[in-house]
N, C-alpha and C. Protein backbone atom coordinates (compact mmCIF):
# COMPACT_ATOMS: atom_id res chain seq x y z
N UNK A 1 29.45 -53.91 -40.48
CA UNK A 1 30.57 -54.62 -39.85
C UNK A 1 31.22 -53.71 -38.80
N UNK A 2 31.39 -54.39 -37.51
CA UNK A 2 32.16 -53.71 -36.95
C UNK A 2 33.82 -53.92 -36.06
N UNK A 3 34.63 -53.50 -35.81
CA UNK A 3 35.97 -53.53 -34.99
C UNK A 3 35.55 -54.01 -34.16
N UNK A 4 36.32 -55.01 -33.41
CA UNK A 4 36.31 -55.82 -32.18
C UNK A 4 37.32 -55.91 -31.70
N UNK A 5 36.95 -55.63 -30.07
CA UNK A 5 38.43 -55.72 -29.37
C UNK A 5 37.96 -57.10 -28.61
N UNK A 6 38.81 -58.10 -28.60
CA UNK A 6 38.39 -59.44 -27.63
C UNK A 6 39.32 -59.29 -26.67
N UNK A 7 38.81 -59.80 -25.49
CA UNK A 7 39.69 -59.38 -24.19
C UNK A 7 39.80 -60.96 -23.43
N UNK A 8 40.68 -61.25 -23.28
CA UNK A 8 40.49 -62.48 -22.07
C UNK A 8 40.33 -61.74 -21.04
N UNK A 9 40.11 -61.99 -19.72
CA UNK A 9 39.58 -61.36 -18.39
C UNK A 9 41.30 -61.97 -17.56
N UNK A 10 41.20 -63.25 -16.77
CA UNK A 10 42.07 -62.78 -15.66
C UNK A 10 43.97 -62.32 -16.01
N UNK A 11 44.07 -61.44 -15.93
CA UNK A 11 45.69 -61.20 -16.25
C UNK A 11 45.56 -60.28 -17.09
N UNK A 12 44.24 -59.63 -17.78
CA UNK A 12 43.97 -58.89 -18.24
C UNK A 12 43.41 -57.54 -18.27
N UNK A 13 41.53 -57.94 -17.71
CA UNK A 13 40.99 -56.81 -16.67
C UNK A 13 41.22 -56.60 -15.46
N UNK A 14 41.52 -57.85 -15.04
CA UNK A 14 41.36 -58.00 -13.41
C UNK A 14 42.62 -58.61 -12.92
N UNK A 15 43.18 -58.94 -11.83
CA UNK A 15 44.18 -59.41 -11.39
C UNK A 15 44.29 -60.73 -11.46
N UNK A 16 45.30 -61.82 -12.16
CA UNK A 16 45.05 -63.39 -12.18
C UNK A 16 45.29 -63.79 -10.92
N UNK A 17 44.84 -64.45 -10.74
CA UNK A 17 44.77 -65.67 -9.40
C UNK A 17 44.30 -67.03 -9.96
N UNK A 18 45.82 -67.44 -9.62
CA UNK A 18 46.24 -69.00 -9.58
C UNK A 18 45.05 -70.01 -9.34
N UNK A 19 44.12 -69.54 -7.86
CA UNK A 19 43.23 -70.04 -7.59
C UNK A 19 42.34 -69.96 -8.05
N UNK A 20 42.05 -69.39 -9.04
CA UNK A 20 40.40 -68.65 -9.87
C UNK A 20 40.42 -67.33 -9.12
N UNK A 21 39.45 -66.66 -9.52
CA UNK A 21 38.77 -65.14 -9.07
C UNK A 21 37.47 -65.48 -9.07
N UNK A 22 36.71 -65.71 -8.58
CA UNK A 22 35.67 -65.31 -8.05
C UNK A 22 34.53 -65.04 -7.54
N UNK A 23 35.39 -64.49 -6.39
CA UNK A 23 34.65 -63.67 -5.43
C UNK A 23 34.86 -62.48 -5.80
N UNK A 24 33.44 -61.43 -5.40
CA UNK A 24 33.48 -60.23 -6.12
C UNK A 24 34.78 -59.22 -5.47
N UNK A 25 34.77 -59.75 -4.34
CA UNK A 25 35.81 -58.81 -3.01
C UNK A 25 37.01 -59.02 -3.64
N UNK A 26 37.59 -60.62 -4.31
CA UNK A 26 38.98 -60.31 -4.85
C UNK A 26 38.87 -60.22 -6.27
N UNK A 27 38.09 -59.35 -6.39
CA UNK A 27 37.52 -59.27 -8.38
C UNK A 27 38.62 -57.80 -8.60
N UNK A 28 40.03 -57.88 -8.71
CA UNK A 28 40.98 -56.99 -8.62
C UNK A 28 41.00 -56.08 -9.68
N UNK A 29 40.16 -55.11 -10.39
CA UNK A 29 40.36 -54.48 -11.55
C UNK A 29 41.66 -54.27 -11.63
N UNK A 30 42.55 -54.10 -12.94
CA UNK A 30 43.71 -53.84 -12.98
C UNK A 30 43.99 -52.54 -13.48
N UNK A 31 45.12 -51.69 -12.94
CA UNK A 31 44.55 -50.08 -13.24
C UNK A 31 44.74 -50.02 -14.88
N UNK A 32 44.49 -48.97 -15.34
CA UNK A 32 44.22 -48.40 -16.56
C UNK A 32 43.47 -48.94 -17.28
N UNK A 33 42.44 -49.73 -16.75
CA UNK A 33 41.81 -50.84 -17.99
C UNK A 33 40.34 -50.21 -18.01
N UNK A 34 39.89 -49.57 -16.96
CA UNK A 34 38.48 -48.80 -17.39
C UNK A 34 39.02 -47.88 -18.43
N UNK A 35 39.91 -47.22 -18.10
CA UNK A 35 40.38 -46.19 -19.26
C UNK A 35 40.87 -46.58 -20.36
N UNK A 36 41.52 -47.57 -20.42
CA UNK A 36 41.28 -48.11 -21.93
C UNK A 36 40.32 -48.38 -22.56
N UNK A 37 39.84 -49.06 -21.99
CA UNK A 37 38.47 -49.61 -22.33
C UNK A 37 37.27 -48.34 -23.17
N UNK A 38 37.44 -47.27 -21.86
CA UNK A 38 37.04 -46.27 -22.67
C UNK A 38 37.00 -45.70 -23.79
N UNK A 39 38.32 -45.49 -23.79
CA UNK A 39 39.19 -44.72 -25.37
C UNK A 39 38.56 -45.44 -26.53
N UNK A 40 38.91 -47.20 -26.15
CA UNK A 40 38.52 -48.43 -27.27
C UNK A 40 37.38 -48.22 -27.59
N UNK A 41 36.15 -47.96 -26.81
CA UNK A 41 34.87 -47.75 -27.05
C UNK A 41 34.13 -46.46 -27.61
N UNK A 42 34.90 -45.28 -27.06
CA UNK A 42 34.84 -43.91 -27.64
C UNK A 42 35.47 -43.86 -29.40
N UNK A 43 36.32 -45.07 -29.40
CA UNK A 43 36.65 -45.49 -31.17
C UNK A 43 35.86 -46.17 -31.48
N UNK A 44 35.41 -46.52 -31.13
CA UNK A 44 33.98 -47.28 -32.03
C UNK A 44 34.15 -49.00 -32.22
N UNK A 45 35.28 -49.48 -31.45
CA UNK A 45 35.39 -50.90 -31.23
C UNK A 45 34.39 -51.21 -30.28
N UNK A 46 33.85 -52.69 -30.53
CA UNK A 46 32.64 -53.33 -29.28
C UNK A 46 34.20 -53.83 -28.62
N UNK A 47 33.27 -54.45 -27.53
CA UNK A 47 34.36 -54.80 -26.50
C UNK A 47 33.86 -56.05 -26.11
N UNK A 48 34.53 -57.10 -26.46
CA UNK A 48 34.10 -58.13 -25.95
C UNK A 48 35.08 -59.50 -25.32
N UNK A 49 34.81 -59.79 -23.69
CA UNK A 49 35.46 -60.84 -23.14
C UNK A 49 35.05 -61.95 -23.71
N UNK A 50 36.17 -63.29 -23.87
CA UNK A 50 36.16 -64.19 -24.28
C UNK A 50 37.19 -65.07 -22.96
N UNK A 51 36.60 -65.48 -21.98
CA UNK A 51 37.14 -66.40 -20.82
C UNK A 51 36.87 -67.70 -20.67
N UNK A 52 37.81 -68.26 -20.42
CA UNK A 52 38.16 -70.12 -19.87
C UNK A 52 37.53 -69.82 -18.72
N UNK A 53 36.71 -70.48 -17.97
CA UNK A 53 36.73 -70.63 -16.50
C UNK A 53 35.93 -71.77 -16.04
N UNK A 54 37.38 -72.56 -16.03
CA UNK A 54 37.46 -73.95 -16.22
C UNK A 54 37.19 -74.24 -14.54
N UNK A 55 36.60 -73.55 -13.71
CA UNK A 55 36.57 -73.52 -11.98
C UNK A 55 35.24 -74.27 -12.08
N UNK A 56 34.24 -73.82 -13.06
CA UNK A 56 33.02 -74.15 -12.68
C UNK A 56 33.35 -75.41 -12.61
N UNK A 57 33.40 -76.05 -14.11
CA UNK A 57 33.07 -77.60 -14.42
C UNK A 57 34.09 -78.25 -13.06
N UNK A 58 34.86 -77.52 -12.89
CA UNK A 58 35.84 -78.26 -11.87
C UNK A 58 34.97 -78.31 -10.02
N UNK A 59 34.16 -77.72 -10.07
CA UNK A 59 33.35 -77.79 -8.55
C UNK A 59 34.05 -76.24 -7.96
N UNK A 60 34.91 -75.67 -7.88
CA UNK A 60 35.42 -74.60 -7.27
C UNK A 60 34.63 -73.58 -7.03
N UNK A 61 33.74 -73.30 -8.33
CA UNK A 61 32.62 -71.81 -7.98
C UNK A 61 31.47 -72.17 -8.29
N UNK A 62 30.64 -71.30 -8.67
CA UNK A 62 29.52 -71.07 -9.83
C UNK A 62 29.65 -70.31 -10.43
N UNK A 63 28.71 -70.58 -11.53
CA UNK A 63 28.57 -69.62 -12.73
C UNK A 63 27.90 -68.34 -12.19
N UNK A 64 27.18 -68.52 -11.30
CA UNK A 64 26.37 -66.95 -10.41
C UNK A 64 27.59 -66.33 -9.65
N UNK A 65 28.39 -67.28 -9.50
CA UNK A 65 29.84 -66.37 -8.37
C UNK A 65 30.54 -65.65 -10.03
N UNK A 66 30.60 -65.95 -11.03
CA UNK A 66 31.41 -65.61 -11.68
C UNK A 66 30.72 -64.70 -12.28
N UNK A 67 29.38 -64.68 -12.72
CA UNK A 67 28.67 -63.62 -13.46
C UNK A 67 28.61 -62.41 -12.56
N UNK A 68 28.52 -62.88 -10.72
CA UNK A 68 28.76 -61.91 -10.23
C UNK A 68 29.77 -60.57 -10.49
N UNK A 69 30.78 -61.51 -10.62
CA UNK A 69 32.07 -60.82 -11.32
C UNK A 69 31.84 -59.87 -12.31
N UNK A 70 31.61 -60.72 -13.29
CA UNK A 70 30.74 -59.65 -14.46
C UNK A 70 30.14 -58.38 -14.11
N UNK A 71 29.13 -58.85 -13.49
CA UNK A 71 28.14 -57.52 -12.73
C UNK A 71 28.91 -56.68 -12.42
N UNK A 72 29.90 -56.82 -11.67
CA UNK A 72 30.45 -56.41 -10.37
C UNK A 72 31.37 -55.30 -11.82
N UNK A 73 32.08 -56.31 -12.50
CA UNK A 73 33.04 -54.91 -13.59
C UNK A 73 32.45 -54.29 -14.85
N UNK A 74 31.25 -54.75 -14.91
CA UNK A 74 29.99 -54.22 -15.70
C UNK A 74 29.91 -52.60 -14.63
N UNK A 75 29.63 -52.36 -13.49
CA UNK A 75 29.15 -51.56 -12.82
C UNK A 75 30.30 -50.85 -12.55
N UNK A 76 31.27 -51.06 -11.88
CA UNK A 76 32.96 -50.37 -12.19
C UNK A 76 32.56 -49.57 -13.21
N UNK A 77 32.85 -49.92 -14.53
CA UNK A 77 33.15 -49.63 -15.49
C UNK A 77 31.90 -48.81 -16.42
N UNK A 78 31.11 -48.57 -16.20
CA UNK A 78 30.06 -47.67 -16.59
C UNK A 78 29.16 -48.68 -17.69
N UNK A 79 29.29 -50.31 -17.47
CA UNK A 79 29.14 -50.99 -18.88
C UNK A 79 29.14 -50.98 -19.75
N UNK A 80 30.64 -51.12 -20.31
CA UNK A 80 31.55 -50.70 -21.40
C UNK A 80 31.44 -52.21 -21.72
N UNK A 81 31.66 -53.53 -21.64
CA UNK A 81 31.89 -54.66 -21.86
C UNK A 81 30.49 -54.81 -22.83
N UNK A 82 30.28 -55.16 -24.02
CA UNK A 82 29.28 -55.72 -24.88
C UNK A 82 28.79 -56.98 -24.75
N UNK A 83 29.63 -58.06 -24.31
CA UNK A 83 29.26 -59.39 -23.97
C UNK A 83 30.43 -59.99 -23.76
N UNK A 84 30.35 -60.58 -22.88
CA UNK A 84 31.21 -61.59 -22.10
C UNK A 84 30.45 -63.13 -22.52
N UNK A 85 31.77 -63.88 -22.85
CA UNK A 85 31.46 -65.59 -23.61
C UNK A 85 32.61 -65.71 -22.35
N UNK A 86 32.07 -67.26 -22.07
CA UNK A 86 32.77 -68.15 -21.40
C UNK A 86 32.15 -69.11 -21.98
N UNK A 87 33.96 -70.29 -21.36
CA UNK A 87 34.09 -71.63 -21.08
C UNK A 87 34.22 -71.69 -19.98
N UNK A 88 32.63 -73.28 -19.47
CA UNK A 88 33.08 -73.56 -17.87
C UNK A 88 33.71 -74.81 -17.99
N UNK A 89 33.95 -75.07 -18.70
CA UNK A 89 34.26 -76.70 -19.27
C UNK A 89 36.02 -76.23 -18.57
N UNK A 90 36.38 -78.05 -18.32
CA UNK A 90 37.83 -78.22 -17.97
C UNK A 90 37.93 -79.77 -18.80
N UNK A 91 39.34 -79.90 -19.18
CA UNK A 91 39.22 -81.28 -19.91
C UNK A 91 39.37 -82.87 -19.47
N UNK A 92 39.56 -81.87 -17.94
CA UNK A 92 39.29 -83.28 -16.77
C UNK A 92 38.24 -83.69 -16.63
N UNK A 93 36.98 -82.96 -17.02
CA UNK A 93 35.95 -82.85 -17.10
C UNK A 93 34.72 -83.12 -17.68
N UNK A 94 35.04 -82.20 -18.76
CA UNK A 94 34.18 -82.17 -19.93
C UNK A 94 34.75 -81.93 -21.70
N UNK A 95 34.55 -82.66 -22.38
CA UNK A 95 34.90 -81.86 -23.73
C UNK A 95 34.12 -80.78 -23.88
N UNK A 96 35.01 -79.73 -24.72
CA UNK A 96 34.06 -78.26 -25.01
C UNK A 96 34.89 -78.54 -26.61
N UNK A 97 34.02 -77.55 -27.57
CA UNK A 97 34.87 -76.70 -28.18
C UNK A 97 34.85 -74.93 -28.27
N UNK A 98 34.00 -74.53 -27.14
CA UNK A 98 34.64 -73.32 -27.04
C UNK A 98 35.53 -72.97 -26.23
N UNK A 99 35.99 -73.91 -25.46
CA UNK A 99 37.42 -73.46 -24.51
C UNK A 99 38.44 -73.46 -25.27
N UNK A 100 39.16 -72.22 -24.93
CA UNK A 100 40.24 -71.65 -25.86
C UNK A 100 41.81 -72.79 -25.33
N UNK A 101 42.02 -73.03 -26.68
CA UNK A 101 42.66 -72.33 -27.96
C UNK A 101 41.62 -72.51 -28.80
N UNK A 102 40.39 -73.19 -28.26
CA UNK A 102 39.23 -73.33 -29.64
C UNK A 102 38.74 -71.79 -29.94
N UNK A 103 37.90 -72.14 -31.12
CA UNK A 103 37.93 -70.80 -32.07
C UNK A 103 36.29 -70.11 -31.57
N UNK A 104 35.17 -71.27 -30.61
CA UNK A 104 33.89 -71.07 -31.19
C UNK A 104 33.38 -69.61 -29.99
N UNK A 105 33.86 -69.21 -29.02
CA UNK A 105 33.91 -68.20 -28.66
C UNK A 105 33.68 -66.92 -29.61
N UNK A 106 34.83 -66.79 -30.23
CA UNK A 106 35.04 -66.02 -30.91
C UNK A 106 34.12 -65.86 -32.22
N UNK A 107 34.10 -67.24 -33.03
CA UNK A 107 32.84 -67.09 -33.78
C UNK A 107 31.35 -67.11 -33.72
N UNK A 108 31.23 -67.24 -32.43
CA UNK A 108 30.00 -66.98 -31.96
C UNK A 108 29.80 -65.52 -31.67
N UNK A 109 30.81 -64.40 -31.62
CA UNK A 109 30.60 -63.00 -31.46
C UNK A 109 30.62 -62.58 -33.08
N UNK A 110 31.48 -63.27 -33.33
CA UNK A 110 31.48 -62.73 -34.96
C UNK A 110 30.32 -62.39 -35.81
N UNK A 111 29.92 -64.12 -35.23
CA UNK A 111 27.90 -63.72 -36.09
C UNK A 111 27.39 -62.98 -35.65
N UNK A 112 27.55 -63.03 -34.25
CA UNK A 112 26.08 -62.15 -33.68
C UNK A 112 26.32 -60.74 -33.79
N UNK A 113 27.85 -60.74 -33.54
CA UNK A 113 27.89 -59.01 -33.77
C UNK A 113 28.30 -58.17 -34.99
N UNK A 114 28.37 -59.20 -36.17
CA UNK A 114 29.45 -58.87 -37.91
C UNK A 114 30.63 -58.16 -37.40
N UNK A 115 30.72 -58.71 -36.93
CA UNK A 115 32.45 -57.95 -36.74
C UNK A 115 33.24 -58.20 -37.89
N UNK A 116 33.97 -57.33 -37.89
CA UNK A 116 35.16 -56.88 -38.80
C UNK A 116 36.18 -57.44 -38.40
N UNK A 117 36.65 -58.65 -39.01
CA UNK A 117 37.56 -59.88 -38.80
C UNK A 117 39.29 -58.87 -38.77
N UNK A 118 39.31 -57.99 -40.17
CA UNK A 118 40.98 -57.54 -39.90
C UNK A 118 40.86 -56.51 -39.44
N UNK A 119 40.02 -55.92 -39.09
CA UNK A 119 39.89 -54.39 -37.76
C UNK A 119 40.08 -54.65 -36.38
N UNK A 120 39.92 -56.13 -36.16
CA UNK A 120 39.82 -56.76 -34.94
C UNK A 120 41.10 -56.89 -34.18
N UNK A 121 40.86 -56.83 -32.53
CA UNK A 121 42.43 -57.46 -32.45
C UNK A 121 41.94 -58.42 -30.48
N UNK A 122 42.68 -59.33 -30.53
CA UNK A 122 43.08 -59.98 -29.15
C UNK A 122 43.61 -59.45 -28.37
N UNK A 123 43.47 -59.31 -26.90
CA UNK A 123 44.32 -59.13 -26.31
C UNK A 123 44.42 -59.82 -25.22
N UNK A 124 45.65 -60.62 -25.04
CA UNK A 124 45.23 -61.99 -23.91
C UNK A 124 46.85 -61.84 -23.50
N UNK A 125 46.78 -62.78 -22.46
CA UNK A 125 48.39 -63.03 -21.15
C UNK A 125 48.62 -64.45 -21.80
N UNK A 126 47.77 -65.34 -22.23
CA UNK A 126 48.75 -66.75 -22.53
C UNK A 126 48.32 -66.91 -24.23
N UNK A 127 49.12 -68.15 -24.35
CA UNK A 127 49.06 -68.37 -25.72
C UNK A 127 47.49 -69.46 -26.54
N UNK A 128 47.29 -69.72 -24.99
CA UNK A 128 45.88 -69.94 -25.41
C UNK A 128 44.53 -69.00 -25.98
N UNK A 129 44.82 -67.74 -25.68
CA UNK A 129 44.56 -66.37 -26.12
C UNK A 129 44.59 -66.15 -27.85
N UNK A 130 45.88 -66.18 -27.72
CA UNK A 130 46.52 -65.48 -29.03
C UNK A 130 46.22 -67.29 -30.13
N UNK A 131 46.11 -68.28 -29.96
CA UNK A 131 46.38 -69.00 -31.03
C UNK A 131 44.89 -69.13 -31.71
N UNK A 132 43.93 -68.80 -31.22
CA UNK A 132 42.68 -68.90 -31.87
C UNK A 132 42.38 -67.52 -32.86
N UNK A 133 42.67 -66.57 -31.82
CA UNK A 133 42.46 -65.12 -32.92
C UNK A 133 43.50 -64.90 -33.83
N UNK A 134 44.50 -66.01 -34.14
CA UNK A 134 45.47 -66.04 -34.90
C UNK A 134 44.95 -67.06 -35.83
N UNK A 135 44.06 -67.87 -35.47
CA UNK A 135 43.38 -68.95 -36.80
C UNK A 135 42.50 -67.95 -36.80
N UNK A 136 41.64 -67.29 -36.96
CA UNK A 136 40.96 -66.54 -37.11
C UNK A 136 41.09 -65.10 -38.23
N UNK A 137 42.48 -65.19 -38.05
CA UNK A 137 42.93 -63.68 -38.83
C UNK A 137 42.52 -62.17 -37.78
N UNK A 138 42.93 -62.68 -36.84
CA UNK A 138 42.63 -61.44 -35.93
C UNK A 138 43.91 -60.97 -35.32
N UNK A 139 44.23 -59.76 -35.75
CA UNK A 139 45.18 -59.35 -34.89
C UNK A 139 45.44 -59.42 -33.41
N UNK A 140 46.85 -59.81 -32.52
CA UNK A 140 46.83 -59.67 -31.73
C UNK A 140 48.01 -59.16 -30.81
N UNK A 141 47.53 -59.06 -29.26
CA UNK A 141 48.41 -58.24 -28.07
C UNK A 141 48.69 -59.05 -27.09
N UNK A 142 49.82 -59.65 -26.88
CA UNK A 142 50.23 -60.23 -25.27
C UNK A 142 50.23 -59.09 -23.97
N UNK A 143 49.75 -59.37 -22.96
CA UNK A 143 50.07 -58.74 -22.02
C UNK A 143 50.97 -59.57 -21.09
N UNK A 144 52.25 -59.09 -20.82
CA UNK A 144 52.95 -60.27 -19.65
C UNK A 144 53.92 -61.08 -20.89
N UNK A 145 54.46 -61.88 -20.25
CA UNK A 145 55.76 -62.25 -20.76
C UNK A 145 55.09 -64.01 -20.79
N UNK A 146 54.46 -64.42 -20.25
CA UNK A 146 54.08 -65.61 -19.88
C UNK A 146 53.66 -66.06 -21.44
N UNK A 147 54.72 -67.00 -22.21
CA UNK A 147 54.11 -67.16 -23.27
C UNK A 147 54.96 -67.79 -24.15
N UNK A 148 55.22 -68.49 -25.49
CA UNK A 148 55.67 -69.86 -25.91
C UNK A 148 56.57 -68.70 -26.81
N UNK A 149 57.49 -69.47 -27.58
CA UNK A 149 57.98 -68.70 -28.48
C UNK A 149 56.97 -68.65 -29.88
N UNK A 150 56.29 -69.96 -30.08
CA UNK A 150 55.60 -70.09 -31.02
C UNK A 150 54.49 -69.95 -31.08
N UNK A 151 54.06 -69.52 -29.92
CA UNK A 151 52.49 -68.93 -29.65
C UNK A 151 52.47 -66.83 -29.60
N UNK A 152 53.49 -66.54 -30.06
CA UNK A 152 54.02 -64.91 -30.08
C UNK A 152 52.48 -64.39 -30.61
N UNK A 153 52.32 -63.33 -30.02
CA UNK A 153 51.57 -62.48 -30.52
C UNK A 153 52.27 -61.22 -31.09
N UNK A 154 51.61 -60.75 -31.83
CA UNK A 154 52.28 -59.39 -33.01
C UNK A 154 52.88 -58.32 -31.99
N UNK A 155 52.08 -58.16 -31.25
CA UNK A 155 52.72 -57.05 -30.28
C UNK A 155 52.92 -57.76 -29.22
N UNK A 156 53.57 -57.17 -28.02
CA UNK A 156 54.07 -57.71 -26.35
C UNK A 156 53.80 -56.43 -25.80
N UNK A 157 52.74 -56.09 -24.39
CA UNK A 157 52.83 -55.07 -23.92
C UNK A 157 53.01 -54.95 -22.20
N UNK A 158 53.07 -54.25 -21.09
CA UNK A 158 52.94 -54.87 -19.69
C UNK A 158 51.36 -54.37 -19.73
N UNK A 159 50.36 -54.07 -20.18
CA UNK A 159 48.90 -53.91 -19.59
C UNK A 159 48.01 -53.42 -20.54
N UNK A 160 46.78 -53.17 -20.57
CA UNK A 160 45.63 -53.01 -21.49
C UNK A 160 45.84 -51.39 -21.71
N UNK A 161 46.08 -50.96 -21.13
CA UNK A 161 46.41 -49.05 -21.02
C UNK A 161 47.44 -49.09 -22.72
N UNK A 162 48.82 -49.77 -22.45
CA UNK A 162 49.63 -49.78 -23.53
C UNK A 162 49.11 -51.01 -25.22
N UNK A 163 47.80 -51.52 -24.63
CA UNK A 163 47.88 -52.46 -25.89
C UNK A 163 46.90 -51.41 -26.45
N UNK A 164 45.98 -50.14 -25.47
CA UNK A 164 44.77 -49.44 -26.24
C UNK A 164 45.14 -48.62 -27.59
N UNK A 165 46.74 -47.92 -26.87
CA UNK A 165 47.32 -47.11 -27.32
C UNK A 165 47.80 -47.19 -29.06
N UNK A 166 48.56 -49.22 -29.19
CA UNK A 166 48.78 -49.72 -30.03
C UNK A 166 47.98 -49.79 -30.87
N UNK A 167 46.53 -50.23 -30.46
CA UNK A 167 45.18 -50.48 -31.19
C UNK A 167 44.88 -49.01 -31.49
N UNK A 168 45.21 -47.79 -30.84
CA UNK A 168 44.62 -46.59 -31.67
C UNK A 168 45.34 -45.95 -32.67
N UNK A 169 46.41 -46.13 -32.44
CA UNK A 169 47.60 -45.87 -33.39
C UNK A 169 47.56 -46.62 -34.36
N UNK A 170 47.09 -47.74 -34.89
CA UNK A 170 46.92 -48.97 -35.72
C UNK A 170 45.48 -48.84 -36.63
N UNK A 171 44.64 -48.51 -36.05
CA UNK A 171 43.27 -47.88 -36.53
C UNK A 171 43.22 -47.42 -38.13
N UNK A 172 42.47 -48.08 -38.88
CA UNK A 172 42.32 -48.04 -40.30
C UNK A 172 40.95 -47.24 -40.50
C-alpha cells in the first residue's frame, strides 16, 4: 500500500484560467510546486493529478492540446507526476461519472496503485476537489479561499509549497 498525494491541476500546479489552459505557452507552472512536489515524492507519496477538463467535450481544445500540457509539466518537473486522470466530459454535454465531485477518478488510482486510503491526502482550489476525497476518507487541503462553507477542507493554505509542508509534518 502506498501514500497518495491527489492534486487537481488548474489553481493548483499551474495558473487557473477562466478560459481553460491549454496551450503549452500559457501552461503557467505555479512557483513552489516542482519543489513540493519534490519533497512529496522524496517521502515516498505517488503523486497523482485528478482534473475536470470539461473544454474538450465542450469543442474548446483537444485532448492532444491538453496532454500536451502534461508533457510539457512532466518535462518541467523532472517527471515527478505518476499519472494524471481526467474528465473531458461537461454536463452540457455528456454524462460522466468520473467528473468530480464524482469519486471514479480517484478509485480508479486506488486500484491500480493500492494506495493507502488514510495516508492519503487532496489537494484542490474548489469544493468539487475536496467533496469526493472526503467520501472517500481521504484527507484534505484547499488552496485559495474560493470555496463553500460546507465543502471546507481540513486544512486552508495560499499554495502547494505550504500544503507539502502540512502533509510532511502530518506523516505517520
Amino acid at each position: 500500500m502506498s501514500p497518495c498525494i491527489f492534486l487537481d491541476r488548474d489553481g493548483v500546479i499551474n495558473k487557473d484560467n477562466p478560459n481553460y489552459t491549454f496551450r503549452v505557452e500559457e501552461f503557467h507552472i505555479l512557483p513552489g510546486v516542482i519543489d513540493a512536489l519534490q519533497q512529496l515524492k522524496s517521502s515516498g507519496y505517488l503523486l497523482v493529478v485528478v482534473t475536470n477538463q470539461s473544454g474538450i467535450a465542450q469543442g474548446f481544445y483537444t485532448r492532444q492540446q491538453m496532454e500536451a500540457c502534461h508533457q510539457y509539466f512532466q518535462e518541467q518537473s523532472g517527471k515527478l507526476i505518476d499519472h494524471f486522470y481526467f474528465s473531458p466530459d461537461h454536463p452540457s454535454v455528456t454524462a460522466s461519472l468520473s467528473r468530480k465531485p464524482g469519486t471514479l477518478m480517484f478509485e480508479k488510482a486506488i486500484s491500480k496503485f493500492h494506495i493507502d486510503i488514510p495516508k492519503s491526502w487532496m489537494v484542490g482550489d474548489r469544493g468539487r476537489d475536496i467533496i469526493p476525497a472526503r467520501l472517500l476518507g481521504i484527507r484534505t487541503i484547499q488552496i485559495g479561499n474560493d470555496i463553500d462553507e460546507n465543502e471546507k477542507a481540513d486544512y486552508r493554505v495560499d499554495n502547494l509549497l505550504d500544503a507539502s509542508k502540512i502533509i510532511l509534518s502530518n506523516a505517520h
